[in-house]
C-alpha atoms as a PDB file:
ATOM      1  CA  UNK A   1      22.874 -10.381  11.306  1.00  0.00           C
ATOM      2  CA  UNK A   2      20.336 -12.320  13.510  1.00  0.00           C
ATOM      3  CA  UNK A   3      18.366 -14.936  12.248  1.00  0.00           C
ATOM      4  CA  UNK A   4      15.609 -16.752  14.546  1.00  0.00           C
ATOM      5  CA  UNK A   5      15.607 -20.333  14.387  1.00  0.00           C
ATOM      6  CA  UNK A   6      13.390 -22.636  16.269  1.00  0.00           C
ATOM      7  CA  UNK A   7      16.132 -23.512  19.022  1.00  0.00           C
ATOM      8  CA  UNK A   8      16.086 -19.427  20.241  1.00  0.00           C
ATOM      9  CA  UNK A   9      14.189 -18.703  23.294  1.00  0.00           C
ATOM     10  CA  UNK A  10      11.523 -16.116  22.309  1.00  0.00           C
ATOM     11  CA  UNK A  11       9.600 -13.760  24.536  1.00  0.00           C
ATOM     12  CA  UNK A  12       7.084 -11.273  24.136  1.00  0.00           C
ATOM     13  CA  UNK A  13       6.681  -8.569  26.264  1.00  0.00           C
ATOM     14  CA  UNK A  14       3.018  -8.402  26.774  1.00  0.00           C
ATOM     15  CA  UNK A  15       2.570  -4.746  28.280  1.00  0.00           C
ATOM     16  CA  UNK A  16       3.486  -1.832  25.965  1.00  0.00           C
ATOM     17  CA  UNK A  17       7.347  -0.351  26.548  1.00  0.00           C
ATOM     18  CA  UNK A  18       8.547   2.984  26.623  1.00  0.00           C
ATOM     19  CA  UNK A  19      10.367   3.095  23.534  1.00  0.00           C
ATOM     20  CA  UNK A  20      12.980   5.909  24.503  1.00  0.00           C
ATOM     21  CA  UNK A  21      14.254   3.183  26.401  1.00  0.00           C
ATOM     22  CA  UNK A  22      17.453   2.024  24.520  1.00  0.00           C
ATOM     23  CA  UNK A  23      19.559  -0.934  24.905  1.00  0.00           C
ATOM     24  CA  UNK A  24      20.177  -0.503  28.734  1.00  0.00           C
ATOM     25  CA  UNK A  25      16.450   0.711  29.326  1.00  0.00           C
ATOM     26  CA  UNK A  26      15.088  -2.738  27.664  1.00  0.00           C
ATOM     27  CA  UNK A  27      18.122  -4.998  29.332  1.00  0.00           C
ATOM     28  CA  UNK A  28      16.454  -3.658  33.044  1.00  0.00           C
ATOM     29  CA  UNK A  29      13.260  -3.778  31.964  1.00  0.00           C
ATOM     30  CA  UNK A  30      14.109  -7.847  30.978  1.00  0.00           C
ATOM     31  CA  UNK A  31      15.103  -8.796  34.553  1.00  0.00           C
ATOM     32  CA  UNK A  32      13.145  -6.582  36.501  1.00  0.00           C
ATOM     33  CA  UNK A  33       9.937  -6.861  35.033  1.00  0.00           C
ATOM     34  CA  UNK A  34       9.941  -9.768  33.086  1.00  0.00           C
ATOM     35  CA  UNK A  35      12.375 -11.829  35.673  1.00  0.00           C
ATOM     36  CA  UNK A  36      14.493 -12.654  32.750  1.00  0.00           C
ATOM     37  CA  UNK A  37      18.081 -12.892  32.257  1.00  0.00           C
ATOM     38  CA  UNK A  38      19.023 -10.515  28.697  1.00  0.00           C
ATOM     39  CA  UNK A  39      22.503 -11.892  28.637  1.00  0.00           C
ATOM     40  CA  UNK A  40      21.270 -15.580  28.548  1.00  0.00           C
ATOM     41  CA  UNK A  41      20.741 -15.285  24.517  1.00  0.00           C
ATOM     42  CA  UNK A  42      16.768 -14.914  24.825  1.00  0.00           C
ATOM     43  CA  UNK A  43      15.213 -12.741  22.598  1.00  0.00           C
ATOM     44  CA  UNK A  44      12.951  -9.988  23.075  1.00  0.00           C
ATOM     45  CA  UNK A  45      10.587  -8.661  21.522  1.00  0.00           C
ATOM     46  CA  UNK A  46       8.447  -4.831  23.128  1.00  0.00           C
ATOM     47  CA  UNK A  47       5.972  -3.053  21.292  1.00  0.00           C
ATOM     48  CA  UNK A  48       5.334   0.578  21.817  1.00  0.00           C
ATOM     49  CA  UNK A  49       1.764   1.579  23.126  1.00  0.00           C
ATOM     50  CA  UNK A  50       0.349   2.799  20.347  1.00  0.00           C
ATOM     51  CA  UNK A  51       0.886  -0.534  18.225  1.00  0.00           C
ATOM     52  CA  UNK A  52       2.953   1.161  15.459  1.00  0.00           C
ATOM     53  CA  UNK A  53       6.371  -0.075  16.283  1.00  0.00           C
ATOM     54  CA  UNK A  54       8.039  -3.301  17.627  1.00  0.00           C
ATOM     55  CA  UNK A  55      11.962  -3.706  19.043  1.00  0.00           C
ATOM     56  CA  UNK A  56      13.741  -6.506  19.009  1.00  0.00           C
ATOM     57  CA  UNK A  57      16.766  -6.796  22.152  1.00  0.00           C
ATOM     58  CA  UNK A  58      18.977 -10.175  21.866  1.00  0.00           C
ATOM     59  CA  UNK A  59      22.572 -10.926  23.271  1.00  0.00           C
ATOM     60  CA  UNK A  60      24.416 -12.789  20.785  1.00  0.00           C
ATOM     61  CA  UNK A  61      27.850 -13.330  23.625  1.00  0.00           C
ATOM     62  CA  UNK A  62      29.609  -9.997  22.454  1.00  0.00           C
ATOM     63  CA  UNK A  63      26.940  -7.730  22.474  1.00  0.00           C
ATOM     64  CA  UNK A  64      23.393  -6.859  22.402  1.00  0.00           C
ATOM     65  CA  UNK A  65      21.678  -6.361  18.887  1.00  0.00           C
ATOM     66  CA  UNK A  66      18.195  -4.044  19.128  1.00  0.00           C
ATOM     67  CA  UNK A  67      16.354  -4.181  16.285  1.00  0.00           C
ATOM     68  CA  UNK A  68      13.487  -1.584  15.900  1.00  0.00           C
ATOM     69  CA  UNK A  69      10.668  -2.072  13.141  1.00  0.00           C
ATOM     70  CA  UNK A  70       8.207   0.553  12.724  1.00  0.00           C
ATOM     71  CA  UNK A  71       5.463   0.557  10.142  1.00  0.00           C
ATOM     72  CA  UNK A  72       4.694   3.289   7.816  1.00  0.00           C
ATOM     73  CA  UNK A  73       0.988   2.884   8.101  1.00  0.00           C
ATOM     74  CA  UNK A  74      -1.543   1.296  10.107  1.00  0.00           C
ATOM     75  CA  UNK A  75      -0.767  -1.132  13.432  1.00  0.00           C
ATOM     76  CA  UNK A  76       0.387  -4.182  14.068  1.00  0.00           C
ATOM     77  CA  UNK A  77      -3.181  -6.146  13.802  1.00  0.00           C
ATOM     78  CA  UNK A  78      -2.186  -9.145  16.967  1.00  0.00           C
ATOM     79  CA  UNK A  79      -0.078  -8.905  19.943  1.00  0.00           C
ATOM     80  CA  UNK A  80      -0.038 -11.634  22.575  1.00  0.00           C
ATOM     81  CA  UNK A  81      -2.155 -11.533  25.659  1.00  0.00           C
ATOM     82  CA  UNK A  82      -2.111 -12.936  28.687  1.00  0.00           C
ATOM     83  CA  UNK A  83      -1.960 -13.241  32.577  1.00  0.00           C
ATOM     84  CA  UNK A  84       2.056 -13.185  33.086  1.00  0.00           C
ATOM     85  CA  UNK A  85       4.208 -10.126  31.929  1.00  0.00           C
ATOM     86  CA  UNK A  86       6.353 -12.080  29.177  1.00  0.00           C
ATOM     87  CA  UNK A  87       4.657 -14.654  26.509  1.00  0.00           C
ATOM     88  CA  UNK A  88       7.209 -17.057  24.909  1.00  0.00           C
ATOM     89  CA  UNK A  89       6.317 -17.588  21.044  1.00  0.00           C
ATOM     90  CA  UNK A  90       7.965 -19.914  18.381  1.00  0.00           C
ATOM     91  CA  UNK A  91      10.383 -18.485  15.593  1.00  0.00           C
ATOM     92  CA  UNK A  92       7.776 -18.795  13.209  1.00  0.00           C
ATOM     93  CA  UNK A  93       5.413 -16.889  14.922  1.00  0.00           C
ATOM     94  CA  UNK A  94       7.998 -14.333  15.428  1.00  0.00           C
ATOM     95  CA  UNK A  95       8.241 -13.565  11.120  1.00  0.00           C
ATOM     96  CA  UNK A  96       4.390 -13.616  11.357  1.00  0.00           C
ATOM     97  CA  UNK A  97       4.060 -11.264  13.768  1.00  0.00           C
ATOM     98  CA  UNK A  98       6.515  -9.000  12.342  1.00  0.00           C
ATOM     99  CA  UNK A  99       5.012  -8.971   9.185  1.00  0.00           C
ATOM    100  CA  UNK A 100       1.710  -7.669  10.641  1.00  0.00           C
ATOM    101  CA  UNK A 101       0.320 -11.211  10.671  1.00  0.00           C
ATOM    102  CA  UNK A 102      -1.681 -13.211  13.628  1.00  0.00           C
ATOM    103  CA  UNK A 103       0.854 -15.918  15.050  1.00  0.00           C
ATOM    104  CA  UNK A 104      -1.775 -17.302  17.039  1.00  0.00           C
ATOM    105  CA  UNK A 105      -4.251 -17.998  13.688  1.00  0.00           C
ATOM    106  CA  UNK A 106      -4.272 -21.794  12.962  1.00  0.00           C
ATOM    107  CA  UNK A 107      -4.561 -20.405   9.418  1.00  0.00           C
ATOM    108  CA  UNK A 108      -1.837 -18.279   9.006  1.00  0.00           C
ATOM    109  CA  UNK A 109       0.616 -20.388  11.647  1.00  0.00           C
ATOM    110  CA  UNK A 110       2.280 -23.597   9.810  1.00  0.00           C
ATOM    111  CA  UNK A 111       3.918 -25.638  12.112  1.00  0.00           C
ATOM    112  CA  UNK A 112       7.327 -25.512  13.199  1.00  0.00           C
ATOM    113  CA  UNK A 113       9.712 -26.404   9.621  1.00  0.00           C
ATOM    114  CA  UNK A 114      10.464 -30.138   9.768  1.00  0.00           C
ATOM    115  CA  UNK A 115      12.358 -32.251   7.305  1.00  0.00           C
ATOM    116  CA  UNK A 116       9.989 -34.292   5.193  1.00  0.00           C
ATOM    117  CA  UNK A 117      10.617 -37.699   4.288  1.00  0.00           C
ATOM    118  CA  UNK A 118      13.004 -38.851   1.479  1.00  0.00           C
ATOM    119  CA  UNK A 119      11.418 -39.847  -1.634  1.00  0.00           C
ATOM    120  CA  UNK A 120      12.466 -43.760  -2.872  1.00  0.00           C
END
C-alpha cells in the first residue's frame, strides 16, 4: 500500500504522457525528460492528454508501484502549469488533486497537517 506523507518527494509531470507507457515507459520518461532519478523514492504523478486519467509511478526499494486512476466521467478540473517539465507539489495537494480538486486554491488547500498545541 502507498501512503503519501509530507516527507515524500512529489512531482508532477506537467506535459501530458502516453499512457501505453507502463512501468518501464514512465521510469525513462522520469530521467530523460524530467532529469529525475525513479529509483530515488520520488513519486510521480502523469496525466494522459485528454485529462481523464492520472498514474501514479513510485519506487518503494523493492519495486516500483504504478497506480492508475481514471474517472468515470468528466476531467480532472486543475493540473499544474508551468515553465519546467516536472512541478513538485505537497502530499496534500496530491489527495486534492486526485480527488478532482484544485491544489493550488487557497480555499480548498489547508496547510500542511501540524500538531496543535496541548490543551492545559
Amino acid at each position: 500500500m502507498i501512503q503519501l506523507t509530507p516527507h515524500m518527494r512529489i512531482l508532477v509531470a506537467l506535459e501530458p504522457a502516453d499512457f501505453r507507457r507502463g512501468i518501464d515507459g514512465l521510469a525513462r520518461l522520469c530521467q530523460e525528460g524530467l532529469g529525475a532519478d525513479p529509483f530515488q523514492g520520488t513519486v510521480f504523478l502523469f496525466r494522459n492528454r485528454r485529462g481523464t486519467a492520472i498514474k501514479v509511478l513510485v519506487y518503494d526499494g523493492q519495486g516500483f508501484w504504478l497506480c492508475h486512476k481514471r474517472l468515470s466521467q468528466g476531467r480532472f478540473r486543475f493540473w499544474p502549469n508551468g515553465t519546467r517539465p516536472v512541478r513538485p507539489l505537497e502530499a496534500h495537494q496530491v489527495q486534492l488533486l486526485l480527488s478532482g480538486g484544485d491544489a493550488e486554491a487557497p480555499a480548498q488547500v489547508p496547510g500542511p497537517w501540524r500538531r496543535l498545541p496541548h490543551p492545559v
